[in-house]
Protein backbone atom coordinates (compact mmCIF):
# COMPACT_ATOMS: atom_id res chain seq x y z
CA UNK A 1 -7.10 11.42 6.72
CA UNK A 2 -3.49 10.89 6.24
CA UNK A 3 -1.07 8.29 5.50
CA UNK A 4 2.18 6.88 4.14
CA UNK A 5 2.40 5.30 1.26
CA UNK A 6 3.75 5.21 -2.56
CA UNK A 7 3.38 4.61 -5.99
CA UNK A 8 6.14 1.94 -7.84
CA UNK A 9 6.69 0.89 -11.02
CA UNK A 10 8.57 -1.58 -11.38
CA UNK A 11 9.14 -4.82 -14.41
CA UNK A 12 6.10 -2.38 -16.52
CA UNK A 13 3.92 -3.01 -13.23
CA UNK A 14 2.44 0.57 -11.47
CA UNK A 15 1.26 -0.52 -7.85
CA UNK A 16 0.85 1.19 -4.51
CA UNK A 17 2.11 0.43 -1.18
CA UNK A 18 0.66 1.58 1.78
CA UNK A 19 1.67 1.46 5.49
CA UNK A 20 -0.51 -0.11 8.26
CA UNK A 21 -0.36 -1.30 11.68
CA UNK A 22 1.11 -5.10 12.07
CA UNK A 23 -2.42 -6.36 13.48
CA UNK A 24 -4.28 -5.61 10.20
CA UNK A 25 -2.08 -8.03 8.19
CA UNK A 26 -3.15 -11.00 10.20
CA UNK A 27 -6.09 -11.80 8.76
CA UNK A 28 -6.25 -11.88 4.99
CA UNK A 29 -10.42 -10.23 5.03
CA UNK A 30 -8.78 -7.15 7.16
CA UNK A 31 -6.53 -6.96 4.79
CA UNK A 32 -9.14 -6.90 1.73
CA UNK A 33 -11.37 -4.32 3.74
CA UNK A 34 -7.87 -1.81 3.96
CA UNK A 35 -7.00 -2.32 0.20
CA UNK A 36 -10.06 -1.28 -0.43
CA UNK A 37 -10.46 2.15 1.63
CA UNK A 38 -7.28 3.07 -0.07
CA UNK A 39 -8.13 2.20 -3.54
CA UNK A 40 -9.90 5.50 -4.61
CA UNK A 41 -6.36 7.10 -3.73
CA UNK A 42 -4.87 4.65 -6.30
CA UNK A 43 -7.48 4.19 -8.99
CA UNK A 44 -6.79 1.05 -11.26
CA UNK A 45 -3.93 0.15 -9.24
CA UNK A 46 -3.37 -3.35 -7.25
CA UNK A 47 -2.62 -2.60 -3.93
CA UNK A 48 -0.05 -3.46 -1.09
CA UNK A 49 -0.27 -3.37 2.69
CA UNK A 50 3.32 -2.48 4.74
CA UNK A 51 4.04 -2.97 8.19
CA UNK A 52 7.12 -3.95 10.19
CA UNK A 53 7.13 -6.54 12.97
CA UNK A 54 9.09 -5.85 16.31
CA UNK A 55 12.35 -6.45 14.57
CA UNK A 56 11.91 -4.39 11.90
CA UNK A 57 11.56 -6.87 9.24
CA UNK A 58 8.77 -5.53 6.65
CA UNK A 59 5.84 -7.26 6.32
CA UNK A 60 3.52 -7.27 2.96
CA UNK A 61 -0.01 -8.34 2.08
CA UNK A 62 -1.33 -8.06 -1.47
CA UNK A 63 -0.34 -9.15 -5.06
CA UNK A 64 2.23 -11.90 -4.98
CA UNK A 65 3.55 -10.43 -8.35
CA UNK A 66 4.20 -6.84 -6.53
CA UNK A 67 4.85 -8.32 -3.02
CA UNK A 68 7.88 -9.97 -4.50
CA UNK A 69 8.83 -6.27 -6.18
CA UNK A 70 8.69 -4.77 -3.26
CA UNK A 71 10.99 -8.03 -1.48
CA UNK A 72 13.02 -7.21 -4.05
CA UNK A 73 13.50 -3.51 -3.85
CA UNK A 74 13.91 -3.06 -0.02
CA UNK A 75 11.11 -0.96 2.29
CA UNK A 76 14.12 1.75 2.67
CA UNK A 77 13.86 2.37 -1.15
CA UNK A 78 10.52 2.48 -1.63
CA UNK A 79 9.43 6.28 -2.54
CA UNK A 80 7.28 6.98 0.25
CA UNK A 81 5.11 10.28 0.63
CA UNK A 82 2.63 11.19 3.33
CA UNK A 83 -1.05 11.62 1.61
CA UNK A 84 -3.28 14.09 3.50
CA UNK A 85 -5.63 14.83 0.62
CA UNK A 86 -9.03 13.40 -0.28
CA UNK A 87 -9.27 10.49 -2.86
CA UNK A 88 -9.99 11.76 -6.46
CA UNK A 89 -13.19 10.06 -6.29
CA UNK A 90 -14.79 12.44 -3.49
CA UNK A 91 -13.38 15.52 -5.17
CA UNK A 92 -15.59 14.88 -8.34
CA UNK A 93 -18.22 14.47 -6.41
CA UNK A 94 -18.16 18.02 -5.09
């Protein structure tokens, strides 16, 4: 599995952000059941879903507190890197 997302800390808040397709931010339980598959990537940490409509303008669902940090700091300055690994959950399990 891969994907884009990021790690911020911002105002003595850590949070992630993750990227996902528009359609899963319509509907607030989609958006809980994403959060979650990504959490073991980001243990402890709230967690933000990204996406873009048609014009471009980004789109968030999560934490009020670290939707507005991430209003605030622009989706072309947020750190992003692509994760390929497994979660650090899976790997102890081995």
């Amino acid at each position: 599995m891969s994907f884009d997302g990021a790690v911020i800390e911002r105002q003595g808040k850590k949070f992630a952000a993750v990227t996902v397709k528009l359609h899963v931010l319509g509907y607030s339980g989609t958006c809980e059941e994403m959060a979650a598959k990504y959490a073991p990537y980001f243990p402890d940490m709230p967690i933000v879903l990204v996406s873009q409509d048609a014009d471009g303008t980004p789109k968030y669902c999560g934490d009020s507190d670290c939707v507005a940090c991430l209003s605030e700091l622009g989706a072309a300055s947020i750190p992003w890197q692509t994760y390929t690994s497994v979660p650090k959950q899976e790997l102890a399990l081995r």
